[in-house]
N, C-alpha and C. Protein backbone atom coordinates (compact mmCIF):
# COMPACT_ATOMS: atom_id res chain seq x y z
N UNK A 1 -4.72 -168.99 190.96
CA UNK A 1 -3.42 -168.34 190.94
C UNK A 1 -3.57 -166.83 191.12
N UNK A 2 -4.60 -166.24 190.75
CA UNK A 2 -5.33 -164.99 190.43
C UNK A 2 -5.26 -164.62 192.13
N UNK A 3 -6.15 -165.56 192.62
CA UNK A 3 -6.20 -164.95 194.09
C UNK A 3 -5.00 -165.19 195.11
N UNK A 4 -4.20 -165.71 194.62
CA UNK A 4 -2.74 -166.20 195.67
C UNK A 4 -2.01 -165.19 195.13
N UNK A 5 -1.44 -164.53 193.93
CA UNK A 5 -0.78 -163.11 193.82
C UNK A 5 -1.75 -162.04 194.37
N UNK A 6 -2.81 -162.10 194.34
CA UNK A 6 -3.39 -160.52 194.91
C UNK A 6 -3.22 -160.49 195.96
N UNK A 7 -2.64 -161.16 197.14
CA UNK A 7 -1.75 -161.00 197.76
C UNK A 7 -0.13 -160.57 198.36
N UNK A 8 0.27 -159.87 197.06
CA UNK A 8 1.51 -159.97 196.85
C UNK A 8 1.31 -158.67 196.02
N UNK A 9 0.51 -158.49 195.40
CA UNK A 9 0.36 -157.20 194.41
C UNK A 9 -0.26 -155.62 195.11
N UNK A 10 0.22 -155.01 194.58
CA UNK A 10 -0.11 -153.63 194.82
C UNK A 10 -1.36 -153.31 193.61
N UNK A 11 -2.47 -152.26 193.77
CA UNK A 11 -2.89 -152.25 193.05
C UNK A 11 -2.60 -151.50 192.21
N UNK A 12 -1.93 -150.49 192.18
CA UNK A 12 -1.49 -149.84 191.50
C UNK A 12 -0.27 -150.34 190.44
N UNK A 13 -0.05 -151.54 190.86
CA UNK A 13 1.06 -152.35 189.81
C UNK A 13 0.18 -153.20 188.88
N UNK A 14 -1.12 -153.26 188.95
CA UNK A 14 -1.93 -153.62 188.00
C UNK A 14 -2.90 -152.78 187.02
N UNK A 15 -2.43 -152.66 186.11
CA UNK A 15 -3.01 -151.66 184.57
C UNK A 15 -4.29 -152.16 184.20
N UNK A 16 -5.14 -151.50 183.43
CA UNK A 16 -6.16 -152.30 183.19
C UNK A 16 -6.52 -150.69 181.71
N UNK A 17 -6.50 -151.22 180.55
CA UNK A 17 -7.02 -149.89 179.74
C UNK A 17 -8.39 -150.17 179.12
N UNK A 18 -9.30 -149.72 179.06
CA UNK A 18 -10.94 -150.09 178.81
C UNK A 18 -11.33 -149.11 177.93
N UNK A 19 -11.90 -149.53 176.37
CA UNK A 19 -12.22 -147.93 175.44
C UNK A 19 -13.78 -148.48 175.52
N UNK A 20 -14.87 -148.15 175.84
CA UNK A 20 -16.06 -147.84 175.73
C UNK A 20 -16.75 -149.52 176.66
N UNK A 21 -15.99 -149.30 177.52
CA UNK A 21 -16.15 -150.84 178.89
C UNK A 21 -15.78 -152.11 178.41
N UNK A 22 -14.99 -152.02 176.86
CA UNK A 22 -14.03 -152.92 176.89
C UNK A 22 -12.76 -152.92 176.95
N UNK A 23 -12.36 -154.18 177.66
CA UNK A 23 -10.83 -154.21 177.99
C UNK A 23 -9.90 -154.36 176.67
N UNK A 24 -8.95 -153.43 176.34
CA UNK A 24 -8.12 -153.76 175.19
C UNK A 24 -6.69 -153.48 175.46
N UNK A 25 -6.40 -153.64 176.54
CA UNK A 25 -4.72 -153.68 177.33
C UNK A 25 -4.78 -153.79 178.54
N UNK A 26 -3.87 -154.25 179.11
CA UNK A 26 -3.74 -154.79 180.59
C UNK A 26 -1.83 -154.57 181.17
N UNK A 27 -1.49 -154.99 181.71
CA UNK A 27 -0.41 -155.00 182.35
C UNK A 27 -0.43 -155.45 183.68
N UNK A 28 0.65 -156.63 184.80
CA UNK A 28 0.54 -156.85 185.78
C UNK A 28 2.09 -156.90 185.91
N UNK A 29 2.79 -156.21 186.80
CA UNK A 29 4.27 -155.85 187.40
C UNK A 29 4.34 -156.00 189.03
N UNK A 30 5.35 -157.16 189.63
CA UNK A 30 4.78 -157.08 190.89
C UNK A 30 6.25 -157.05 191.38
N UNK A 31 6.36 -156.94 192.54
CA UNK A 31 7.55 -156.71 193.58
C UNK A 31 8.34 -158.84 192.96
N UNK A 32 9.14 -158.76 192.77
CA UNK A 32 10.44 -159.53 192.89
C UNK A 32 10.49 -160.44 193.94
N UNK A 33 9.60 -161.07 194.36
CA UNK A 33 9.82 -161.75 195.65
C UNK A 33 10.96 -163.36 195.58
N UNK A 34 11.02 -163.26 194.33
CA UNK A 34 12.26 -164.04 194.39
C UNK A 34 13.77 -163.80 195.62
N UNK A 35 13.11 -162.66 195.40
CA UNK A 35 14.50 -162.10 196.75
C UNK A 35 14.45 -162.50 198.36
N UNK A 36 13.32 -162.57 198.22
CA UNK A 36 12.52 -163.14 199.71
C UNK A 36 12.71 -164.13 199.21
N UNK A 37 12.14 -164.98 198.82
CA UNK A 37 12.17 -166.34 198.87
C UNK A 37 13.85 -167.13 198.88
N UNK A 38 14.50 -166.63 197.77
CA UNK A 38 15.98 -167.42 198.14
C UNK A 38 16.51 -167.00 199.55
N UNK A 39 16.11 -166.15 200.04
CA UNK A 39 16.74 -165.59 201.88
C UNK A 39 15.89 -166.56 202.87
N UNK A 40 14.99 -167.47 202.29
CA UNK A 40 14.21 -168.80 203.38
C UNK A 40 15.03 -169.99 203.34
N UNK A 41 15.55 -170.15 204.57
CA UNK A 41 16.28 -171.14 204.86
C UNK A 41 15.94 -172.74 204.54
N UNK A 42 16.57 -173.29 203.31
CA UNK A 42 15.41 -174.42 202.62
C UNK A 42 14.57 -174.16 202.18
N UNK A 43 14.18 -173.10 201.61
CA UNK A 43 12.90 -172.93 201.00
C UNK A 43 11.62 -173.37 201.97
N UNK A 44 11.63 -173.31 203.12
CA UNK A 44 10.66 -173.90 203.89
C UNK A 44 10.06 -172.64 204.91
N UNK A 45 9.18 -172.74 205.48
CA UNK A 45 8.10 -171.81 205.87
C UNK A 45 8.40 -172.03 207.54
N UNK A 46 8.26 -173.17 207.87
CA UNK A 46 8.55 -173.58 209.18
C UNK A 46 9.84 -174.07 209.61
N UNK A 47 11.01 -173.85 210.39
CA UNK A 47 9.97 -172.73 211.87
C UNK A 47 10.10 -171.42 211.60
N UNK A 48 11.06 -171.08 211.04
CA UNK A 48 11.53 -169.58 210.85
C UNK A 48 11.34 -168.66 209.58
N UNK A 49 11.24 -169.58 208.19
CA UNK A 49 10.94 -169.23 206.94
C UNK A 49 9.79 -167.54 206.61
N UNK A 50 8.95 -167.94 207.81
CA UNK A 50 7.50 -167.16 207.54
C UNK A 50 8.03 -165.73 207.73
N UNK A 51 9.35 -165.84 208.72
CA UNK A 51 9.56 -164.33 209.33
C UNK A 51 10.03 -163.83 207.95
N UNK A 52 10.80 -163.75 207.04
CA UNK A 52 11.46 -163.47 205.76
C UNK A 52 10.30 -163.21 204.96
N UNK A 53 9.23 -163.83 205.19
CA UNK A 53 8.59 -163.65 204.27
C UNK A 53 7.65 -162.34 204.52
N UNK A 54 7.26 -162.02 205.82
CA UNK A 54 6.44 -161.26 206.32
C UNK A 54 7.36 -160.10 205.94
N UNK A 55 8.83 -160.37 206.41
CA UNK A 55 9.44 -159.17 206.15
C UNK A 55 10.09 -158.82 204.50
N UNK A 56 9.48 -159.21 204.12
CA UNK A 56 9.76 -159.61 202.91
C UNK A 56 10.12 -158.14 201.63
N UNK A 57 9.14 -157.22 202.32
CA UNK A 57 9.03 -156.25 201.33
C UNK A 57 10.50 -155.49 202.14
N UNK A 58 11.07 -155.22 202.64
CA UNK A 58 12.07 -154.86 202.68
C UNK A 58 13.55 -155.01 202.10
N UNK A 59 12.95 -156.28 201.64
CA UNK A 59 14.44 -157.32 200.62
C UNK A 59 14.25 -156.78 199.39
N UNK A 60 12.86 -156.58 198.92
CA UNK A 60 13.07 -156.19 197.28
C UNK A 60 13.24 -154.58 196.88
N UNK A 61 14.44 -155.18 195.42
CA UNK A 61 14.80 -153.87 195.25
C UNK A 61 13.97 -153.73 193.42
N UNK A 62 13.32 -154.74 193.02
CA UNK A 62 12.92 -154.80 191.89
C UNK A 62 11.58 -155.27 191.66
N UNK A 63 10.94 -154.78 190.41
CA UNK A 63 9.72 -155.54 190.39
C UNK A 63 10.12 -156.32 188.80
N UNK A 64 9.19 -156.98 188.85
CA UNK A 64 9.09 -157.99 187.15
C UNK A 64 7.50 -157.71 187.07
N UNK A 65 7.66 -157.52 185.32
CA UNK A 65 6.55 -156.94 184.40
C UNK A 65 6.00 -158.59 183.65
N UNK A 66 5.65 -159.30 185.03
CA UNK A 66 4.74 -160.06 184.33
C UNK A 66 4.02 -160.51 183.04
N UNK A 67 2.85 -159.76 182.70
CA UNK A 67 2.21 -159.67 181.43
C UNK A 67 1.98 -158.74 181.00
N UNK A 68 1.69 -158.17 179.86
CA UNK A 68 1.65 -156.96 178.92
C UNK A 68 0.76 -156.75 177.60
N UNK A 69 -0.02 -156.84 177.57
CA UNK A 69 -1.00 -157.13 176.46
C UNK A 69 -2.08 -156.34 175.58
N UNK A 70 -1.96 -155.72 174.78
CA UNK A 70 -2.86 -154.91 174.21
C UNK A 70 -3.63 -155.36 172.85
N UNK A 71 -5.01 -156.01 172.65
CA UNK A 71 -5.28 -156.54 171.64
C UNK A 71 -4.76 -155.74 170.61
N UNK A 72 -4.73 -156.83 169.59
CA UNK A 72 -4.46 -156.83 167.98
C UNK A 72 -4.63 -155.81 167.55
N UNK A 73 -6.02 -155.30 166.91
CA UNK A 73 -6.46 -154.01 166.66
C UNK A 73 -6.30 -152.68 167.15
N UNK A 74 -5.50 -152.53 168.66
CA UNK A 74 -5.47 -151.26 169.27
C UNK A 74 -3.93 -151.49 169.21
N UNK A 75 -2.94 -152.13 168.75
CA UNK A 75 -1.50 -152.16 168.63
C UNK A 75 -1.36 -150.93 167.89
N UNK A 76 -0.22 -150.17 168.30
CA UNK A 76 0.77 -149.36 167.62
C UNK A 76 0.05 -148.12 167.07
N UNK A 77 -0.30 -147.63 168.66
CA UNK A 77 -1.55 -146.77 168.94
C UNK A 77 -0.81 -146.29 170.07
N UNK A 78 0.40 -146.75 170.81
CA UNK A 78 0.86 -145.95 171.61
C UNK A 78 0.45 -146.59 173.00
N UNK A 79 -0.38 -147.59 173.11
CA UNK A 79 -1.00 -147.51 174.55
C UNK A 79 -0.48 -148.48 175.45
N UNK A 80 0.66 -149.50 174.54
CA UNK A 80 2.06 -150.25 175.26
C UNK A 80 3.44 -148.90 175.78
N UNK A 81 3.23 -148.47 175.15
CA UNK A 81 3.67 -146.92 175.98
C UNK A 81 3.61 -146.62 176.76
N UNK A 82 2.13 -146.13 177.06
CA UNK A 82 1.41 -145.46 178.23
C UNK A 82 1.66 -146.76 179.41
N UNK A 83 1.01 -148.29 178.90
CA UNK A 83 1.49 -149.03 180.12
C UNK A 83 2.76 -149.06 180.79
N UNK A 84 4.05 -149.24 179.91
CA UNK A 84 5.81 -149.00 180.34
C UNK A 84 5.58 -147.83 181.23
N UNK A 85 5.23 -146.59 180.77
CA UNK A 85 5.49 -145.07 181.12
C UNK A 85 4.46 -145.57 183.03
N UNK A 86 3.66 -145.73 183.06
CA UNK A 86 3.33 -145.95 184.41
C UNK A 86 3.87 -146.83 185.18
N UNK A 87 4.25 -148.23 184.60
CA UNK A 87 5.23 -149.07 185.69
C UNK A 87 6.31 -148.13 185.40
N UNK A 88 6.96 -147.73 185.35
CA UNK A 88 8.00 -146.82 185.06
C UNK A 88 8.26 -146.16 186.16
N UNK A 89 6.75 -145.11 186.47
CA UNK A 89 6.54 -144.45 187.11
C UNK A 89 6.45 -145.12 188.24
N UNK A 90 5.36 -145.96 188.60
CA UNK A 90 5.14 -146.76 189.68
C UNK A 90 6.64 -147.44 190.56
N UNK A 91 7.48 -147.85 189.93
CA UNK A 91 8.98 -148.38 190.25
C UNK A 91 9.81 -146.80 191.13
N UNK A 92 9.61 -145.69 190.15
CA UNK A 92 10.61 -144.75 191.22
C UNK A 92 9.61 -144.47 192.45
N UNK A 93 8.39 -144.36 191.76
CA UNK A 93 7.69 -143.60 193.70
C UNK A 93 7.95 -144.73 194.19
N UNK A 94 7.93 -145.96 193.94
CA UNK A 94 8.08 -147.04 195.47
C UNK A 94 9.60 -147.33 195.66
N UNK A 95 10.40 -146.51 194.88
CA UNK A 95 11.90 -146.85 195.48
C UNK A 95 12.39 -148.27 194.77
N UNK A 96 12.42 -149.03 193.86
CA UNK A 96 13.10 -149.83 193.08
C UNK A 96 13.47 -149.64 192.22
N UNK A 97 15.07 -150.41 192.16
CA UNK A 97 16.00 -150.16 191.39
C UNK A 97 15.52 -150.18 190.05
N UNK A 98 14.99 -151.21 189.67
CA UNK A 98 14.88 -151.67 188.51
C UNK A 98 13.68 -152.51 187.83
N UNK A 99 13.09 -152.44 187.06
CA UNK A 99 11.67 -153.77 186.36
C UNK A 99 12.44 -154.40 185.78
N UNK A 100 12.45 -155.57 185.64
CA UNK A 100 12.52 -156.63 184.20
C UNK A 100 10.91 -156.86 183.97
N UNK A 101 11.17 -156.94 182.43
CA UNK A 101 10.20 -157.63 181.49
C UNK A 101 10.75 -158.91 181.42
N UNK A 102 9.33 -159.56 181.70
CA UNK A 102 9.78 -161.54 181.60
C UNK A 102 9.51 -161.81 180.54
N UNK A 103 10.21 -162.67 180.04
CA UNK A 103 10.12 -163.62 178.56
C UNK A 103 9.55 -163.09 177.56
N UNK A 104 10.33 -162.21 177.23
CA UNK A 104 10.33 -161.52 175.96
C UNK A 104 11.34 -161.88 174.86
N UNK A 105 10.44 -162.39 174.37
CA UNK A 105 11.08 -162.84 173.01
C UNK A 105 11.77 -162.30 172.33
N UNK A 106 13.27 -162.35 171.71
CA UNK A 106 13.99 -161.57 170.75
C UNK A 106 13.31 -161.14 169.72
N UNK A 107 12.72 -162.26 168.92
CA UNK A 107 12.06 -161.88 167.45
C UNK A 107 10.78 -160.95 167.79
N UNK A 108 10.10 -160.22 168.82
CA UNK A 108 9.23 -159.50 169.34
C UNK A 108 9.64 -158.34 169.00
N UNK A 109 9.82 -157.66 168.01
CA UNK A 109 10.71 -156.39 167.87
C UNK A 109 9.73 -155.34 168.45
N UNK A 110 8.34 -155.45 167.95
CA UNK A 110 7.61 -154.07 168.62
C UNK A 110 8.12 -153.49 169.89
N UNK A 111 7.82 -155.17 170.72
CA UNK A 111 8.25 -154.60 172.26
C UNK A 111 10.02 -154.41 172.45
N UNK A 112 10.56 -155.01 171.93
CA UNK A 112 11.82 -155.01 172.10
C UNK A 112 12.80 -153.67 171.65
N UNK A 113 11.76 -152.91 170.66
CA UNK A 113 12.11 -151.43 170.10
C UNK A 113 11.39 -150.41 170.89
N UNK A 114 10.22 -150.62 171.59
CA UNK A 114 9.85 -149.92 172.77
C UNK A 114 10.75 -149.96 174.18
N UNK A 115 11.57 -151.38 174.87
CA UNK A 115 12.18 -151.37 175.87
C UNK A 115 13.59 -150.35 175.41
N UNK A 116 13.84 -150.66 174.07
CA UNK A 116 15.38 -149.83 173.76
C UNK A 116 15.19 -148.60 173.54
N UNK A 117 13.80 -148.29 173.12
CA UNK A 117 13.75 -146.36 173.06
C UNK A 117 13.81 -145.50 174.63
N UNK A 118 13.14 -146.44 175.09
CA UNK A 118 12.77 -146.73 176.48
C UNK A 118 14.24 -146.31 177.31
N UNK A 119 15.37 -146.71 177.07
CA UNK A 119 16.74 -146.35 177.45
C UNK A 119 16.86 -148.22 177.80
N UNK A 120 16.49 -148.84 177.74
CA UNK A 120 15.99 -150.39 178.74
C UNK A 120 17.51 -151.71 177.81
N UNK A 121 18.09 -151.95 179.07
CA UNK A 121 18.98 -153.00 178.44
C UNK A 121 18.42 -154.39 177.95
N UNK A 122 18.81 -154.62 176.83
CA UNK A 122 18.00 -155.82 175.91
C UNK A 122 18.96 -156.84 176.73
């Protein structure tokens, strides 16, 4: 699955935070291609489907914040911050409207008090 989105991903929409060459936060936010995809006639590829798709990056106006993860021990240290604050960033230089965060749980308050400080509609 890893190698069928890195196709689809920018690298710069993928975070990666490392304190002494270990990984202890990550983040992956990618372009919305849901938007492309409902504009394929039947959901099908052939005969014409592929052109929508090639042209695809022109349809999206959003990305989705995939996964978000900062081990246990480095929580509430600020560095789910720093990840938001760069997709953040990353969304106006490429011109989209908007990120959603996927499936975020209500009872998740950490993150859910970071998206609302954030200015971010719950």
């Amino acid at each position: 699955m890893a190698n069928d989105l890195r196709k689809l991903v920018d690298d710069e929409s993928v975070l990666l935070v490392e304190k002494d060459g270990k990984l202890i936060g990550f983040s992956v936010a990618i372009p919305d291609y849901n938007q492309v995809f409902k504009k394929i006639p039947g959901g099908k590829l052939f005969p014409f489907g592929w052109w929508y798709l090639l042209r695809g990056k022109t349809y999206i106006s959003r990305i989705r914040i995939m996964i978000l993860g900062v081990l246990p021990e480095w929580r509430g240290l600020g560095i789910d911050w720093c990840l938001y604050t760069r997709i953040a960033d990353y969304t106006r230089r490429n011109n989209f409207e908007y990120g959603e965060a996927c499936y975020v749980m209500e009872n998740n308050i950490p993150m859910n008090k970071i998206m609302k400080t954030l200015g971010h509609i719950l």
